[in-house]
Protein backbone atom coordinates (compact mmCIF):
# COMPACT_ATOMS: atom_id res chain seq x y z
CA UNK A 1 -34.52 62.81 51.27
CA UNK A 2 -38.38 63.47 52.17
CA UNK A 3 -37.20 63.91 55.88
CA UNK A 4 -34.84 66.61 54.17
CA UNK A 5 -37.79 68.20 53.01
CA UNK A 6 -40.18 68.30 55.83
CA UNK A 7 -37.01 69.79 57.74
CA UNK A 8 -37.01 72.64 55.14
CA UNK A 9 -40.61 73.12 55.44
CA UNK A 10 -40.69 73.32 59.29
CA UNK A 11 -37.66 75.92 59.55
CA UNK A 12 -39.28 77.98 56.64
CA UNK A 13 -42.30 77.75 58.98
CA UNK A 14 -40.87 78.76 62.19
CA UNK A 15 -38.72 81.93 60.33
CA UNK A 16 -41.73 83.02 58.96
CA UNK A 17 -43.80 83.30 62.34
CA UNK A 18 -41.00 84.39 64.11
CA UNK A 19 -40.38 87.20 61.66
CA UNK A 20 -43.60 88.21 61.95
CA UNK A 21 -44.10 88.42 66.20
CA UNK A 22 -40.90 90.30 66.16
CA UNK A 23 -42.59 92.91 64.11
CA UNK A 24 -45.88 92.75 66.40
CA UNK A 25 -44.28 92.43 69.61
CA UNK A 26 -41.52 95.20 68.71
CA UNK A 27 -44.39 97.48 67.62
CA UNK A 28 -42.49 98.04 64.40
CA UNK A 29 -44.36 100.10 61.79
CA UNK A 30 -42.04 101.53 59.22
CA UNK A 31 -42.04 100.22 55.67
CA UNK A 32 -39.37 97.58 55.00
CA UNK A 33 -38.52 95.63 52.13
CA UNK A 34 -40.34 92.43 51.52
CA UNK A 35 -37.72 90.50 49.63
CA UNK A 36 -35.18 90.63 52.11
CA UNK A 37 -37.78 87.58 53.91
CA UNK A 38 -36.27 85.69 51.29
CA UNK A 39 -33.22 85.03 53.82
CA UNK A 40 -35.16 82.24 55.44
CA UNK A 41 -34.63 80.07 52.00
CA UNK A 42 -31.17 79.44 52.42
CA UNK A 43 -31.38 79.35 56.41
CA UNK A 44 -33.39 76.53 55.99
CA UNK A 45 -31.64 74.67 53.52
CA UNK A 46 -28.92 75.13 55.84
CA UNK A 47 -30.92 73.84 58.93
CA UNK A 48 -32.41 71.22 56.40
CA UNK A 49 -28.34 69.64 54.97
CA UNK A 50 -27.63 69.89 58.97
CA UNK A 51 -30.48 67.38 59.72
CA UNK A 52 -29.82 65.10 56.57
CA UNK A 53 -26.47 64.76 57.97
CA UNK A 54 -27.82 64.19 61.70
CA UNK A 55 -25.95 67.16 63.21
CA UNK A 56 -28.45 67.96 65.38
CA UNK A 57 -26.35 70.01 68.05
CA UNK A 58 -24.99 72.15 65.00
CA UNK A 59 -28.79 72.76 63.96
CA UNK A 60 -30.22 73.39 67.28
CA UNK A 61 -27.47 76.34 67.72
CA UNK A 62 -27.69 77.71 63.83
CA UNK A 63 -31.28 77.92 64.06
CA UNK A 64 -30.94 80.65 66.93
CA UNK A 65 -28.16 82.57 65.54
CA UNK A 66 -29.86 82.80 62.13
CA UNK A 67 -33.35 83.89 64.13
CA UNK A 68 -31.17 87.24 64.77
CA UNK A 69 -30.10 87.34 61.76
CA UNK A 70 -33.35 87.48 60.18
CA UNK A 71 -34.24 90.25 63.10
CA UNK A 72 -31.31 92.58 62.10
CA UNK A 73 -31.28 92.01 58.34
CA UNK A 74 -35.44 92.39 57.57
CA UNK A 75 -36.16 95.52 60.04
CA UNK A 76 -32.53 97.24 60.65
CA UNK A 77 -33.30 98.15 64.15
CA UNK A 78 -30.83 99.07 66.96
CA UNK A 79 -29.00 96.00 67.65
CA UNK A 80 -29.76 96.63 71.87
CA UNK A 81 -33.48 96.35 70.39
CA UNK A 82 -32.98 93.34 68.54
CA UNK A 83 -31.39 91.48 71.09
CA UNK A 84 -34.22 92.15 73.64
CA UNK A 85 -36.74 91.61 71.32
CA UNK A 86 -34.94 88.53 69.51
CA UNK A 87 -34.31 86.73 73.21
CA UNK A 88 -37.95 87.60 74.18
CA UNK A 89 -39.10 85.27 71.23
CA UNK A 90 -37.01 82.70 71.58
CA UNK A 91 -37.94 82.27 75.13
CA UNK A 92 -41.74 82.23 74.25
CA UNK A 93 -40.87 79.86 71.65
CA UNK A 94 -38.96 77.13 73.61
CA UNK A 95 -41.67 77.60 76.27
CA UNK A 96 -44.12 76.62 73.38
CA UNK A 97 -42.12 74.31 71.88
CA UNK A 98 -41.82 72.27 75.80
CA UNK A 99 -45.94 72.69 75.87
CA UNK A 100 -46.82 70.80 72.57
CA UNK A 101 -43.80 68.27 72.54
CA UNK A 102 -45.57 67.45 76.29
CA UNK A 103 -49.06 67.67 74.54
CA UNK A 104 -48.32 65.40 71.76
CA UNK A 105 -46.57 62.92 74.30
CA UNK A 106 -49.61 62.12 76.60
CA UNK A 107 -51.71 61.95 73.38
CA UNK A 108 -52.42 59.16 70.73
CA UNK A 109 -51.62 62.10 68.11
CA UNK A 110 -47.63 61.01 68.46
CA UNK A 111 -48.31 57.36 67.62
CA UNK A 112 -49.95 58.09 64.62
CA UNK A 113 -46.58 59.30 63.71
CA UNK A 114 -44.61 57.30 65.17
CA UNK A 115 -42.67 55.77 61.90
CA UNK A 116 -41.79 59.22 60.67
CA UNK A 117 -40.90 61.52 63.24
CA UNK A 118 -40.25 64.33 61.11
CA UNK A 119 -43.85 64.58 60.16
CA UNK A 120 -44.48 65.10 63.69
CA UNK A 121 -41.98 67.33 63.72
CA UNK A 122 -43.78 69.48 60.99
CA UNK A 123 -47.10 69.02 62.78
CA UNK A 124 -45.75 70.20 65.88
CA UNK A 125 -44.16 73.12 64.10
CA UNK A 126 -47.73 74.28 62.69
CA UNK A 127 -49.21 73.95 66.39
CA UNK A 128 -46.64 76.24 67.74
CA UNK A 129 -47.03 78.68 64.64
CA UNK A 130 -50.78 78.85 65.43
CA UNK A 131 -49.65 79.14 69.38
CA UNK A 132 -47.60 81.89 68.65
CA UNK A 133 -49.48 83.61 66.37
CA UNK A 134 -52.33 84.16 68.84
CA UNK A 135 -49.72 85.32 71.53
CA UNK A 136 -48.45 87.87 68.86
CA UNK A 137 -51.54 89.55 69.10
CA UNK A 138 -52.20 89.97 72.41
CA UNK A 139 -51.86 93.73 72.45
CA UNK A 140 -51.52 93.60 76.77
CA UNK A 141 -48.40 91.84 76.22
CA UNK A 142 -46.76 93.99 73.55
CA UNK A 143 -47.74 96.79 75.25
CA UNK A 144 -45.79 95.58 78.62
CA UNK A 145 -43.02 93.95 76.27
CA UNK A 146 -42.85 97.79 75.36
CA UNK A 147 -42.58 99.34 78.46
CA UNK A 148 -40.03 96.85 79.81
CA UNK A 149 -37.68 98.15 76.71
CA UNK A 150 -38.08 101.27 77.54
CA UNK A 151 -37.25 101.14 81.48
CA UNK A 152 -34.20 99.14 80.20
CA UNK A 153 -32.84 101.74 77.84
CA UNK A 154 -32.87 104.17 80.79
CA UNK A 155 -30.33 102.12 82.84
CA UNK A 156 -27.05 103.62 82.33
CA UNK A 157 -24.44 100.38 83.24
CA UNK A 158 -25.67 97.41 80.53
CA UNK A 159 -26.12 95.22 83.50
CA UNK A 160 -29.27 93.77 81.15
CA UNK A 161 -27.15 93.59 78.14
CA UNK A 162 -24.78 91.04 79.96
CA UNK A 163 -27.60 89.79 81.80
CA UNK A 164 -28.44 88.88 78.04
CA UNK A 165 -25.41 87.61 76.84
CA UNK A 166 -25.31 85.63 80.41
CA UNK A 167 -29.21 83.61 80.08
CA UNK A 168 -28.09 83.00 76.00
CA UNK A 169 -24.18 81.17 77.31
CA UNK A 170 -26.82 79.39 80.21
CA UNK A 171 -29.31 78.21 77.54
CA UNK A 172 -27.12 77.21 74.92
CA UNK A 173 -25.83 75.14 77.76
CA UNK A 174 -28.81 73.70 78.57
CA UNK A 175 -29.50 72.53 74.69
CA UNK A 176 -26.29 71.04 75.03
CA UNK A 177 -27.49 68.92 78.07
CA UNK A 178 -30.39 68.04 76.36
CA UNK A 179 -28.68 66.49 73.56
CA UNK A 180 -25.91 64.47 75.75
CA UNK A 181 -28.52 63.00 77.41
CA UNK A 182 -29.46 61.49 73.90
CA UNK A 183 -26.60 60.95 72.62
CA UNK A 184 -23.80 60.87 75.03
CA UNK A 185 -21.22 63.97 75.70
CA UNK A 186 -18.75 61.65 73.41
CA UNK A 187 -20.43 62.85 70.79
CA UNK A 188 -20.12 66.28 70.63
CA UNK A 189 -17.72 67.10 73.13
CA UNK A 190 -15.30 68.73 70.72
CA UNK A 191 -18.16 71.05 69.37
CA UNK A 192 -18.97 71.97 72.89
CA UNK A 193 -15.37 72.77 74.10
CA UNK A 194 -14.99 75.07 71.10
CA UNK A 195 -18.62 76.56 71.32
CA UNK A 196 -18.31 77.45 75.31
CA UNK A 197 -14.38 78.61 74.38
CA UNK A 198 -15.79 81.09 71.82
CA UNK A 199 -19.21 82.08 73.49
CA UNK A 200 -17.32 82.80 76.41
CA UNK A 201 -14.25 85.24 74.71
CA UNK A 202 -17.45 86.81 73.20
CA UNK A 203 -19.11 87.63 76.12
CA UNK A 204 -15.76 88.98 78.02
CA UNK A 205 -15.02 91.30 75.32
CA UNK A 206 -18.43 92.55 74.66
CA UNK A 207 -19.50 93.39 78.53
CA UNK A 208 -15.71 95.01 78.73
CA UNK A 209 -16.36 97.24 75.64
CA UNK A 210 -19.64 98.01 76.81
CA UNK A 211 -18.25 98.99 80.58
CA UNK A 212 -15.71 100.90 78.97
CA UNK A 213 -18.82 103.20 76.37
CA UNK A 214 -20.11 103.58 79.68
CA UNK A 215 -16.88 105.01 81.61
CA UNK A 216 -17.06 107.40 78.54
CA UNK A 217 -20.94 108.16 78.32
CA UNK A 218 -20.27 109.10 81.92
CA UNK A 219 -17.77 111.41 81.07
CA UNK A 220 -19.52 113.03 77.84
CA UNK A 221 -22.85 113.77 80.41
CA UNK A 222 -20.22 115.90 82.82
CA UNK A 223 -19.10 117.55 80.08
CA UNK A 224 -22.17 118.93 79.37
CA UNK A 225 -23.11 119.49 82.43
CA UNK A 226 -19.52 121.61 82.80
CA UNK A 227 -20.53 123.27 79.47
CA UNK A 228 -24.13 124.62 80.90
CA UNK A 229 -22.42 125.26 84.32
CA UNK A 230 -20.09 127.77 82.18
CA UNK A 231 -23.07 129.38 79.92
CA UNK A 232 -25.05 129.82 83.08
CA UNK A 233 -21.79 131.81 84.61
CA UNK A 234 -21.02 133.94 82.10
CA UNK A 235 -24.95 135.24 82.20
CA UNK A 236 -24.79 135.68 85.18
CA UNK A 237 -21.17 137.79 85.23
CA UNK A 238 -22.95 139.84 82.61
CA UNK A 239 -26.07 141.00 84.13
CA UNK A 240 -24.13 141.15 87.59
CA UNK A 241 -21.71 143.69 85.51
CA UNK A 242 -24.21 145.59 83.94
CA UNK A 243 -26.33 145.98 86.94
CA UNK A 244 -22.73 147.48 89.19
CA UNK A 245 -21.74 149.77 86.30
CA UNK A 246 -25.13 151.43 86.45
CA UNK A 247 -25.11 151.40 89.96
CA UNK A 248 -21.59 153.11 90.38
CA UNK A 249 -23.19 155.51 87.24
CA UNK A 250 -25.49 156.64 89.78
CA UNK A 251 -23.61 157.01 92.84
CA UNK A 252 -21.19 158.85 90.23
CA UNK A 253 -23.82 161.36 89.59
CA UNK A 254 -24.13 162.45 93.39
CA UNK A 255 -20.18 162.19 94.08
CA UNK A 256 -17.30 164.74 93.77
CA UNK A 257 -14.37 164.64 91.90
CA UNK A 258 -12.18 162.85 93.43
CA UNK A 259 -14.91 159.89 93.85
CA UNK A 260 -15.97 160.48 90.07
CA UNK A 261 -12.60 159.59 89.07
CA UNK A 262 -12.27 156.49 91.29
CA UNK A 263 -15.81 155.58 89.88
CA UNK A 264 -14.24 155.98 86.26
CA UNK A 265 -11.31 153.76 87.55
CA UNK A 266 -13.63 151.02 88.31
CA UNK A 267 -15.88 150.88 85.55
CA UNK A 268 -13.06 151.09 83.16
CA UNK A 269 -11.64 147.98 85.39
CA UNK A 270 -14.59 146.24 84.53
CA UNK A 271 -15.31 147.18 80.85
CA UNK A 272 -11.40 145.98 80.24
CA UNK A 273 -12.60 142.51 81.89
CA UNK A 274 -15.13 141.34 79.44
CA UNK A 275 -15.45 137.94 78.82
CA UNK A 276 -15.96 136.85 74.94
CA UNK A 277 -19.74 135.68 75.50
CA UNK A 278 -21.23 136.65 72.11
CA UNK A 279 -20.16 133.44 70.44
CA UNK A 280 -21.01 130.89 72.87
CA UNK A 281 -24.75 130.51 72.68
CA UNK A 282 -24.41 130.00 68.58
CA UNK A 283 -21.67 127.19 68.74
CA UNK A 284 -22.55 123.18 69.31
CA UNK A 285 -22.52 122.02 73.24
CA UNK A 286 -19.78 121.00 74.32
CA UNK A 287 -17.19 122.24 72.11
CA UNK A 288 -18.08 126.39 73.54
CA UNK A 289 -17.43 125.26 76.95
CA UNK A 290 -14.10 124.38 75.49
CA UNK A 291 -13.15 127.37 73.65
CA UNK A 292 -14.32 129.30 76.48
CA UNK A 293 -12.09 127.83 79.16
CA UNK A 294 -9.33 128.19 76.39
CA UNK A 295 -9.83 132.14 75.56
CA UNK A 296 -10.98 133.04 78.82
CA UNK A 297 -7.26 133.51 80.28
CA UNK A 298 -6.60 136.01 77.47
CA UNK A 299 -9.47 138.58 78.20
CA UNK A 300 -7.52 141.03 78.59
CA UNK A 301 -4.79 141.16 75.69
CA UNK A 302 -5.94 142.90 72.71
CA UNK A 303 -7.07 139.02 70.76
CA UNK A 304 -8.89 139.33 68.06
CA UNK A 305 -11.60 136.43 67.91
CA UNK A 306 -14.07 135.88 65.62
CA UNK A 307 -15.91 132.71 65.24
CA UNK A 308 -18.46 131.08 62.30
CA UNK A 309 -20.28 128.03 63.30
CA UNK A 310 -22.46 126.22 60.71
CA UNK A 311 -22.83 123.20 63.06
CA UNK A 312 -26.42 122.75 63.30
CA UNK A 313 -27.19 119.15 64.62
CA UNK A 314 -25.83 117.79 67.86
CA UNK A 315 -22.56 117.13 67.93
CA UNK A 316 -23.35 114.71 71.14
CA UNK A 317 -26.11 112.24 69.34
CA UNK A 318 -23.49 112.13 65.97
CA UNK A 319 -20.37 111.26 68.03
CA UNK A 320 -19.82 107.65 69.70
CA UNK A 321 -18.14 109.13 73.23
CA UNK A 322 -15.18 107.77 72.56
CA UNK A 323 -15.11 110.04 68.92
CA UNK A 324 -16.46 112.84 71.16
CA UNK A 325 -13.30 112.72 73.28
CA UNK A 326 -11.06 112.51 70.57
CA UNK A 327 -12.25 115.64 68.95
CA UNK A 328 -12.02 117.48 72.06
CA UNK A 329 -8.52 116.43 72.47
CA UNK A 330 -7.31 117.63 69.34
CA UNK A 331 -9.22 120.89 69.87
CA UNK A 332 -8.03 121.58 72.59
CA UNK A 333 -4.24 120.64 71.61
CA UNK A 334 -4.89 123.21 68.52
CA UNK A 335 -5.97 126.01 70.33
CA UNK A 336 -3.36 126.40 73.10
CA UNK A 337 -0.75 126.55 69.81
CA UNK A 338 -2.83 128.34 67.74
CA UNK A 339 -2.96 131.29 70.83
CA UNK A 340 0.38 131.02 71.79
CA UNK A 341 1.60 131.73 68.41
CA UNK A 342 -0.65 134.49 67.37
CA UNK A 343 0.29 136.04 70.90
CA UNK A 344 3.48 136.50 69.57
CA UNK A 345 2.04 138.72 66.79
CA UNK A 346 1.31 142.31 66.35
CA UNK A 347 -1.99 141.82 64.88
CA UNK A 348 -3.16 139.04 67.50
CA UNK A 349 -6.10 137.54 65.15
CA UNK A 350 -7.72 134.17 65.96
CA UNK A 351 -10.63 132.87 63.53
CA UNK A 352 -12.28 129.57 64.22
CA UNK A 353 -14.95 128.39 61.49
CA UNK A 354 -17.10 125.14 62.33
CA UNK A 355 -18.56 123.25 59.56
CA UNK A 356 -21.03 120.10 59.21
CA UNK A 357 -21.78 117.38 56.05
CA UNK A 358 -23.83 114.29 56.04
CA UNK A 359 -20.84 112.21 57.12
CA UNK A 360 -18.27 114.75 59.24
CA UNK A 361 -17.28 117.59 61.32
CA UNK A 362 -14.83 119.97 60.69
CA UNK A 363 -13.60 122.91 62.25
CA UNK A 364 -10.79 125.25 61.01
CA UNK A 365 -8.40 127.13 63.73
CA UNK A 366 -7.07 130.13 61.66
CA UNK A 367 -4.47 132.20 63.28
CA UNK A 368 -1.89 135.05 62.52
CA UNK A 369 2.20 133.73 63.37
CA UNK A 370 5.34 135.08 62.83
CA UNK A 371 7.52 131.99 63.04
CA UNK A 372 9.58 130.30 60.36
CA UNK A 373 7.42 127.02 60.11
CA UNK A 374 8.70 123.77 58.27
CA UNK A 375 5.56 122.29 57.35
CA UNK A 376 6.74 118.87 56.90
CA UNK A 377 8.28 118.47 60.01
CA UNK A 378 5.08 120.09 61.77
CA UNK A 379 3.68 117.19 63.52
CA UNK A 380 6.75 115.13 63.88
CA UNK A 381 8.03 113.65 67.50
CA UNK A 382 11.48 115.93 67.12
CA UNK A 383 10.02 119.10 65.85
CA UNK A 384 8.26 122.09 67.80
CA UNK A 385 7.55 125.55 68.26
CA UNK A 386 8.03 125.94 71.53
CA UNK A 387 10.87 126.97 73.43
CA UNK A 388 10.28 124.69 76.32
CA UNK A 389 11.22 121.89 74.03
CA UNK A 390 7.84 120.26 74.19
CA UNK A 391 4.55 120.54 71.96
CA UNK A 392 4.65 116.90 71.00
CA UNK A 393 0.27 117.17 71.50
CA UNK A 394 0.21 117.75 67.72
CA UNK A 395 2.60 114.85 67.21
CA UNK A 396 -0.10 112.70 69.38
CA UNK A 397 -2.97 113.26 67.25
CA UNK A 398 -1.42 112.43 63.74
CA UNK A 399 -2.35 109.10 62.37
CA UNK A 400 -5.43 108.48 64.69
CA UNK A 401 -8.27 106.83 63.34
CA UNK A 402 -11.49 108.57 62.97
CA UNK A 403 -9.83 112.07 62.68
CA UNK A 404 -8.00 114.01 60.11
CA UNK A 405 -5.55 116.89 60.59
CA UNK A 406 -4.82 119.25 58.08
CA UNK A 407 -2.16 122.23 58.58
CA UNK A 408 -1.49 124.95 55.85
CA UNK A 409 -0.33 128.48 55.55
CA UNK A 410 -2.99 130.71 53.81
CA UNK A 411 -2.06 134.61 52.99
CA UNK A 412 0.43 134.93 56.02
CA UNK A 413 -1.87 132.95 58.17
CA UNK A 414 -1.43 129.45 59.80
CA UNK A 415 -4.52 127.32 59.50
CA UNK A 416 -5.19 124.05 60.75
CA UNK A 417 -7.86 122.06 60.22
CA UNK A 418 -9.48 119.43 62.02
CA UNK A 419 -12.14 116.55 60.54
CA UNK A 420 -14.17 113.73 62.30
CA UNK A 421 -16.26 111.31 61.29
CA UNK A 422 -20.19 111.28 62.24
CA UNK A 423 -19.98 107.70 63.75
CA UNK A 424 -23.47 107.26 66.42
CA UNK A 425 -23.89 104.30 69.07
């Protein structure tokens, strides 16, 4: 029972200087709540009942998951950050750890103990405490620690991140050794076969979801890129068309009638061409580029657009990629109907209002129609609008997670509605 209790008292110990060099080396200085340290009481009971019962393997692998634990739940950092920062100290610690076992061992110190190991075990828990403590504060090696983070966060494939998961599968590997050498792989062979059959699953899934946020980071960064590409175009169409109008304005002034009139011809040519640019800078990146290359091919019908954004914050650092994609999808899918239909219409009116909250997106698509619609079959695999017989994009979009579609008639007017959920990385 009293080996139960130095057991508690060392992994109380080593929390509570652990806790604190994350916050030193992770040069964390935001108020957090003090109570939530409390979580090393019933990690170390844990680690404490583990020991009683001599599962040392079990312990040895339970003491580093709950050291992440205690990362993520006291400071609520980016999980990226915690595993750097969490894999840093453990690393410093098992190096530690190797010194003063090694210390004690060439020393008389260990002999003095030598009927009650887990005294030593506690004294050579304080020694690395005291170690650690004075590495904490080494401000040249936070500061590097810092850099380091920050040259990883600019690599764009998580090679580091499964680098990561790769050194934590070696090292748990590694303990495992270490304890087969003392007690023989009979042991614990089961726990090992199911540890390296989980650890392993773990890691494939996690580096193939992570490969496939980067397939899709990579495509949200050409989108915006394709977005500025088309804002820097239509500038320059516009001061390229107001610089030839004046132009043929002045030859017109010095010309006779017959190249007056041709004059006219062309300037009416190009005042019939406008391109709707008066929206565009006022609506979020990403989705104007959209709208744009939607619109664009109906310049020169007599459409009646009007559009009301309210979406001030980036709709790029509030959308995971994959979210980002989704909503493009389904406005892109709404618009083509939403213009074919009210292209069918006398009055060919087109209103698109974009709203924020704390938690979503929406954006309304609000155009005139003069189709009999059956609103219950609208969105169904076997009903559509179009003649061709297809228009099954609506059909693809209901049910998916993460966004809502909403279709209604209003005063003669078809509206549809689409919602997404602010979800970041």
């Amino acid at each position: 029972m009293l080996d139960t209790i130095y057991c508690f008292i060392a992994g109380c110990m080593i929390q509570g200087i652990l806790i604190y060099g994350y916050r030193k080396i992770s040069n964390f200085q935001n108020t957090y709540n003090k109570k939530r340290i409390l979580i090393i009481i019933p990690f170390a009971l844990i680690m404490a009942v583990l020991n009683y019962y001599n599962l040392s393997s079990v312990h040895t692998i339970c003491s580093i998951f709950f050291y992440y634990i205690d990362y993520a739940f006291i400071y609520r950092q980016n999980k990226n950050k915690v595993l750097f920062y969490g894999t840093v100290l453990w690393l410093m610690t098992a190096l530690v750890d190797m010194i003063t076992m090694f210390t004690l061992s060439i020393t008389s110190i260990i002999e003095l103990f030598s009927s009650n190991l887990m005294i030593l075990r506690v004294v050579d828990t304080m020694a690395i405490c005291l170690i650690m403590y004075a590495i904490y504060n080494i401000k040249s090696l936070n500061q590097n620690l810092s850099k380091v983070y920050d040259k990883i966060k600019k690599i764009k494939f998580p090679y580091f991140k499964i680098f990561l998961i790769i050194a934590v599968i070696t090292s748990l590997g590694l303990t495992f050794f270490a304890i087969m050498q003392q007690k023989g792989f009979s042991d614990i062979k089961n726990i090992f076969y199911v540890l390296v059959a989980c650890v392993s699953i773990l890691a494939y899934s996690y580096a193939t979801i992570l490969y496939r946020n980067y397939v899709l980071s990579e495509t949200k960064e050409y989108l915006i890129k394709n977005n500025e590409f088309y804002i820097k175009m239509i500038n320059d169409y516009r001061v390229l068309k107001h610089n030839i109008i004046h132009q043929l304005n002045g030859i017109k002034s010095v010309s006779n009638k017959k190249a007056t009139n041709l004059i006219n011809d062309l300037i009416e040519h190009y005042n019939e061409n406008t391109i709707h640019t008066q929206y565009l800078k006022n609506m979020p990146t990403g989705i104007s580029g959209i709208i744009y290359e939607k619109i664009y091919n109906y310049n020169q019908t007599e459409l009646q657009l009007s559009i009301d954004n309210h979406i001030e914050s980036s709709v790029f650092d509030n959308l995971t990629p994959r979210s980002y994609n989704l909503l493009c999808e389904a406005l892109g899918v709404l618009l083509d109907n939403s213009l074919e239909a009210c292209m069918k219409t006398t009055k060919k009116t087109l209103l698109i209002d974009m709203n924020e909250t704390e938690n979503s997106y929406s954006i309304k698509i609000i155009n005139t129609f003069n189709e009999t619609l059956d609103l219950d079959k609208l969105g169904t695999a076997k009903y559509t609008t179009h003649k061709s017989g297809h228009g099954i994009g609506l059909f693809s979009l209901i049910g998916r997670k993460k966004i809502k579609i909403k279709t209604s008639i209003i005063n003669d007017l078809f509206l549809n509605e689409i919602t997404i959920l602010k979800t970041t990385n």
